[in-house]
PDB file of N, CA and C in Angstrom:
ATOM      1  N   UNK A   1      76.794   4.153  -8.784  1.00  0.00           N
ATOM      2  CA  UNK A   1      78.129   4.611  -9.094  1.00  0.00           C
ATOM      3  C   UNK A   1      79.112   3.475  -8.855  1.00  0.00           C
ATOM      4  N   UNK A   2      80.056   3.232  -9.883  1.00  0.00           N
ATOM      5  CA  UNK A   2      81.379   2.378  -9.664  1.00  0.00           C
ATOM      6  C   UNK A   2      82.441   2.840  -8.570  1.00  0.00           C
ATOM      7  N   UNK A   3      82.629   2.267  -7.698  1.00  0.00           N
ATOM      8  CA  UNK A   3      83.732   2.795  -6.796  1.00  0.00           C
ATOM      9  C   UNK A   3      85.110   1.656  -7.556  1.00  0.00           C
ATOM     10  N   UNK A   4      86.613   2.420  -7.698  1.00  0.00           N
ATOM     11  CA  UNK A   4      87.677   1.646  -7.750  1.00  0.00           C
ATOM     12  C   UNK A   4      87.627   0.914  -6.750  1.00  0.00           C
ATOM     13  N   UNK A   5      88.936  -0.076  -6.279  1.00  0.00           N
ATOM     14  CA  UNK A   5      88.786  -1.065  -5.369  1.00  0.00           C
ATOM     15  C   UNK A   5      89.763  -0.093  -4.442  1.00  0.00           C
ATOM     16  N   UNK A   6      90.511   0.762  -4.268  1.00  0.00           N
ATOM     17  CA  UNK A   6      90.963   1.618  -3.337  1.00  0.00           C
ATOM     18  C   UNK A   6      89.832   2.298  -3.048  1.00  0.00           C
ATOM     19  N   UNK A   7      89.004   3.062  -3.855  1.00  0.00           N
ATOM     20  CA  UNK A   7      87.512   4.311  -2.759  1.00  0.00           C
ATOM     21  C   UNK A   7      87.011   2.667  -2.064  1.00  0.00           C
ATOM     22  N   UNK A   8      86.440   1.841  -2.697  1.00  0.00           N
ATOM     23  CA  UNK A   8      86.021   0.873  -1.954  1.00  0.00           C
ATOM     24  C   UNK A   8      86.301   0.202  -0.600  1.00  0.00           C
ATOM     25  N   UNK A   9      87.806   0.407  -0.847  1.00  0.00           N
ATOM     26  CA  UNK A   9      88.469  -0.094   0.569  1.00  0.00           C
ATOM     27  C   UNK A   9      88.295   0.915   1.574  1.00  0.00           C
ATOM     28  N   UNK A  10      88.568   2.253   1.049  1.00  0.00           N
ATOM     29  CA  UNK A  10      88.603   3.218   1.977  1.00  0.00           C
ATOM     30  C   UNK A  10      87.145   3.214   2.600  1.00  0.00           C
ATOM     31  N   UNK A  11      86.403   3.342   2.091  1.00  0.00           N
ATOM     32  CA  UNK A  11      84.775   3.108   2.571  1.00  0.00           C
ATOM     33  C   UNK A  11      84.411   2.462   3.422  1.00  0.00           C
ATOM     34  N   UNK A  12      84.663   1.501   3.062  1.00  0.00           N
ATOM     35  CA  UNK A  12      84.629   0.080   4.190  1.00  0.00           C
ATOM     36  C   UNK A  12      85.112   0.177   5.208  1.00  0.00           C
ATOM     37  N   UNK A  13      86.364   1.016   4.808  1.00  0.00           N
ATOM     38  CA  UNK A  13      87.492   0.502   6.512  1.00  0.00           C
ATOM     39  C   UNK A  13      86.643   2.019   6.987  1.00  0.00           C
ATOM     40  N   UNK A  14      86.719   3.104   6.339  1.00  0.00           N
ATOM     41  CA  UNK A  14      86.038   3.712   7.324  1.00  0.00           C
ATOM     42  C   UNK A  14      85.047   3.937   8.115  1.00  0.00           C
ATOM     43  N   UNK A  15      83.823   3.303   7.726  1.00  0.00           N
ATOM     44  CA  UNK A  15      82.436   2.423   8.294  1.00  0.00           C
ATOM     45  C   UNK A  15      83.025   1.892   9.090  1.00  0.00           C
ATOM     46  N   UNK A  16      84.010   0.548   9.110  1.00  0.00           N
ATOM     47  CA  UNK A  16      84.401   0.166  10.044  1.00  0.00           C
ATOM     48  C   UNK A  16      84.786   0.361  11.536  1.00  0.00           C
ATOM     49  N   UNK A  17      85.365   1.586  10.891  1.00  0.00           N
ATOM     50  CA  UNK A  17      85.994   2.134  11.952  1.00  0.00           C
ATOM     51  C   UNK A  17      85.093   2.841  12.833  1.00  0.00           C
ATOM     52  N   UNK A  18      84.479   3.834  11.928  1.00  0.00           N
ATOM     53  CA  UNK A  18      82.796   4.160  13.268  1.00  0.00           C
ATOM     54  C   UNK A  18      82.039   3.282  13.851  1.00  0.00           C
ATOM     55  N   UNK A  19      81.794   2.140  13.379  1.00  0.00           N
ATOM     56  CA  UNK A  19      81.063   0.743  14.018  1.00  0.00           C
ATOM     57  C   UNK A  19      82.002   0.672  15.421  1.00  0.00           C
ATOM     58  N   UNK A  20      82.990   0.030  14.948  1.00  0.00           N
ATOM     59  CA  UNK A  20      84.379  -0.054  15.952  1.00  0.00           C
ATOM     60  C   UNK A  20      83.988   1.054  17.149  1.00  0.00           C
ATOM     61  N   UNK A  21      83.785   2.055  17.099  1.00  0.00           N
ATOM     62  CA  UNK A  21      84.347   3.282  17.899  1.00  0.00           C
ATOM     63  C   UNK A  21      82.000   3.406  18.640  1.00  0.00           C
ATOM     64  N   UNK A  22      80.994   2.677  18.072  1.00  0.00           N
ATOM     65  CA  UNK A  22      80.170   2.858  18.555  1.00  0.00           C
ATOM     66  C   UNK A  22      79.024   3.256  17.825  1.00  0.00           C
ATOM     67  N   UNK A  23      79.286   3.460  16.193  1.00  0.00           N
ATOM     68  CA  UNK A  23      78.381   4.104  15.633  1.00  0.00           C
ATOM     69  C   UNK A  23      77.468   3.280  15.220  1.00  0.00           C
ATOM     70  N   UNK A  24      75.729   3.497  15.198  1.00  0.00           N
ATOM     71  CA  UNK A  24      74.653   2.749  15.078  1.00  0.00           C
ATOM     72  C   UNK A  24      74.762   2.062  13.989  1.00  0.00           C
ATOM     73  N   UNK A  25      74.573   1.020  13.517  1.00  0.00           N
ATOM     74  CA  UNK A  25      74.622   0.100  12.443  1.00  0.00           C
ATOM     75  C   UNK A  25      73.226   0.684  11.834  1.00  0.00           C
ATOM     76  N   UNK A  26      73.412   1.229  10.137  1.00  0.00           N
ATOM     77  CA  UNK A  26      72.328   1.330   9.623  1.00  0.00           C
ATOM     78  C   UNK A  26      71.720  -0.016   8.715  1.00  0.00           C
ATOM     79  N   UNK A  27      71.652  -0.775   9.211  1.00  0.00           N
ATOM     80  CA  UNK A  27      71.147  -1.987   9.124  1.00  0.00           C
ATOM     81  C   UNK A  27      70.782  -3.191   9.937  1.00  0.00           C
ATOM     82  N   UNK A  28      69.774  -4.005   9.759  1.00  0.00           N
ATOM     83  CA  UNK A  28      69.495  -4.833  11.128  1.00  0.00           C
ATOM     84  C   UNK A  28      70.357  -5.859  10.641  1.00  0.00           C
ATOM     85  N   UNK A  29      71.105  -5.979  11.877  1.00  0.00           N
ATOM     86  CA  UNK A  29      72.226  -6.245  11.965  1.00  0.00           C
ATOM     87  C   UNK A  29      72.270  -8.016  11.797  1.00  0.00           C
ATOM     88  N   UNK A  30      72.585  -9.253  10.692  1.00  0.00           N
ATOM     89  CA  UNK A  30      72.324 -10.525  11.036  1.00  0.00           C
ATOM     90  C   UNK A  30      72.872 -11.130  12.393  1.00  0.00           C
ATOM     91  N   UNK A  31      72.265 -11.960  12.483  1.00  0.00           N
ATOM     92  CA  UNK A  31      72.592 -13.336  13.362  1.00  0.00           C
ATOM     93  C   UNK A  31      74.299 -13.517  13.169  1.00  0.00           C
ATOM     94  N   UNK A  32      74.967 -13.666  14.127  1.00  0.00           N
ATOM     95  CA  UNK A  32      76.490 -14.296  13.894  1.00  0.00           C
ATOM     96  C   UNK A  32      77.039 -13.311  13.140  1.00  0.00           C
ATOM     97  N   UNK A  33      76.717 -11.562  13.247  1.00  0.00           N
ATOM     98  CA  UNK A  33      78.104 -10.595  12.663  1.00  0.00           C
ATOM     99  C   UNK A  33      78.254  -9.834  13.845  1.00  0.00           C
ATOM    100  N   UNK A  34      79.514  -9.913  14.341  1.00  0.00           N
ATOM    101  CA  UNK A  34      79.761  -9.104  15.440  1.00  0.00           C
ATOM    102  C   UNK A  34      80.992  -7.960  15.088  1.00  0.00           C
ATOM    103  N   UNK A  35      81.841  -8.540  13.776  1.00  0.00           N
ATOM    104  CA  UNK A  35      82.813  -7.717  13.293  1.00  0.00           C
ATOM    105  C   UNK A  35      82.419  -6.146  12.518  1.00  0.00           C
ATOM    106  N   UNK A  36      83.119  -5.603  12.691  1.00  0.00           N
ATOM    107  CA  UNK A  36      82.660  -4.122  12.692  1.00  0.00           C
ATOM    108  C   UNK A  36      83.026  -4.116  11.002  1.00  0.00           C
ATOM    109  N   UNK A  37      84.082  -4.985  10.873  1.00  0.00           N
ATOM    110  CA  UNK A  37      84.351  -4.706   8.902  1.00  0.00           C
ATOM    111  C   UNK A  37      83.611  -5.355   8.347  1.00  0.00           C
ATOM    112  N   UNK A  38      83.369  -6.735   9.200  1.00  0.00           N
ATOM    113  CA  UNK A  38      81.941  -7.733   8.206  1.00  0.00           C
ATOM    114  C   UNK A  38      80.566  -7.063   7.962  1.00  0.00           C
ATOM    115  N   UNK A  39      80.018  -6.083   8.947  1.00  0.00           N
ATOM    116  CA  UNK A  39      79.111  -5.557   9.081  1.00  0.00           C
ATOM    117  C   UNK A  39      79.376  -4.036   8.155  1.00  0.00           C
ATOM    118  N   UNK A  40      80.702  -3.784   8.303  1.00  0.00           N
ATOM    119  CA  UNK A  40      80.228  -2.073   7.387  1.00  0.00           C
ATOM    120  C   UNK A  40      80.268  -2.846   5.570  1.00  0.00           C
ATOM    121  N   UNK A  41      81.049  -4.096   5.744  1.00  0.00           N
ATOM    122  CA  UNK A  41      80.810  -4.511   4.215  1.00  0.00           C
ATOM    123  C   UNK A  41      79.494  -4.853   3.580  1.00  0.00           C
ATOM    124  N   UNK A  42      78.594  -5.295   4.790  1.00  0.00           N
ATOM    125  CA  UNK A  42      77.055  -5.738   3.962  1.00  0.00           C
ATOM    126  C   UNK A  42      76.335  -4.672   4.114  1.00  0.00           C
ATOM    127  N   UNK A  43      76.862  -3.351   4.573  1.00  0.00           N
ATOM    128  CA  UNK A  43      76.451  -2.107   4.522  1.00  0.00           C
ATOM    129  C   UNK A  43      76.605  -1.691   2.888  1.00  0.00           C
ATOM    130  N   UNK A  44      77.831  -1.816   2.790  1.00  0.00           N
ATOM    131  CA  UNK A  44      78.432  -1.115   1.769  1.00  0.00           C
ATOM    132  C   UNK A  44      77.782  -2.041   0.639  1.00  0.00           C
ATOM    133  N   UNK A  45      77.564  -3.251   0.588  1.00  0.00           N
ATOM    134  CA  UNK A  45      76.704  -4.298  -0.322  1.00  0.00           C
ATOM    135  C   UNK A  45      75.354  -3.543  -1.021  1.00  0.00           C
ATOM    136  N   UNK A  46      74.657  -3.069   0.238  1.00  0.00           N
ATOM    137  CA  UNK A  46      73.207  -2.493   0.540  1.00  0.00           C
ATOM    138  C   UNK A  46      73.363  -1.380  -0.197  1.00  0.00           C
ATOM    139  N   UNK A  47      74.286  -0.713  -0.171  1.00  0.00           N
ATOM    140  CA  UNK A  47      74.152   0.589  -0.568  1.00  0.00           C
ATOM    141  C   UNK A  47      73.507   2.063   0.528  1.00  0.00           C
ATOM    142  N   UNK A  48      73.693   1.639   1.823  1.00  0.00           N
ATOM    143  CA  UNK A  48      73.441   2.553   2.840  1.00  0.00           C
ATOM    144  C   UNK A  48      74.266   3.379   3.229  1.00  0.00           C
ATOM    145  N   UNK A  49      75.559   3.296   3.272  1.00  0.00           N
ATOM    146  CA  UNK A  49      76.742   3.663   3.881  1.00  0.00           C
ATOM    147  C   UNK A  49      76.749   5.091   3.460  1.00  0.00           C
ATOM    148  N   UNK A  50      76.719   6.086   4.163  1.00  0.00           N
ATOM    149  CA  UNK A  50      76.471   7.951   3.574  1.00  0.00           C
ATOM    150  C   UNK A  50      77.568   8.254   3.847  1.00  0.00           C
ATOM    151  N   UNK A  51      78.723   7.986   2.547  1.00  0.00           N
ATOM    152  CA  UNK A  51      79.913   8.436   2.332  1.00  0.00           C
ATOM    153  C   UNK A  51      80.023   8.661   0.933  1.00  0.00           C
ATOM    154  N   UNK A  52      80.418   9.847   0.543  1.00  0.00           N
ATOM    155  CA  UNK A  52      80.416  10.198  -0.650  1.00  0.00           C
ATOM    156  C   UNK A  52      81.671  10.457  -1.154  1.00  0.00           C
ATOM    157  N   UNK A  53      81.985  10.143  -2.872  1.00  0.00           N
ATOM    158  CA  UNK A  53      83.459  10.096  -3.338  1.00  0.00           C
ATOM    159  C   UNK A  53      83.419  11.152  -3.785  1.00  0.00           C
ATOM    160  N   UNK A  54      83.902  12.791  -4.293  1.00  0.00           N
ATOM    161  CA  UNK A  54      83.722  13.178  -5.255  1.00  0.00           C
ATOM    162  C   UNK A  54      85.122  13.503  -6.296  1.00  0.00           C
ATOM    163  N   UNK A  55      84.760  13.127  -7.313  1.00  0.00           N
ATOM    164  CA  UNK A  55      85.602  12.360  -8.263  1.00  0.00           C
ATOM    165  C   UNK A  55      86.028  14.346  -9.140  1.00  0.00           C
TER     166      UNK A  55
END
């Protein structure tokens, strides 16, 4: 599915924000990412992130 670049943002920052606050990274996590937005973005890359738009 195409996300606009606003659902996109919203996605991200909100991953973020559960990382931020403690939530398990569903991904093994690389070497040198400690940021909670760098990390929900190569989430959101992956296609893991279980947030759904409905349009």
């Amino acid at each position: 599915m195409e996300y606009t670049r606003y659902e996109t943002a919203r996605i991200i920052g909100a991953r973020a924000l559960q990382l931020a606050y403690g939530a398990p990274p569903l991904i093994k996590v690389p070497s040198g990412v400690s940021d909670p937005l760098a990390l929900a973005e190569i989430e959101f890359d992956e296609g893991v992130i279980p947030i759904v738009v409905i349009k």
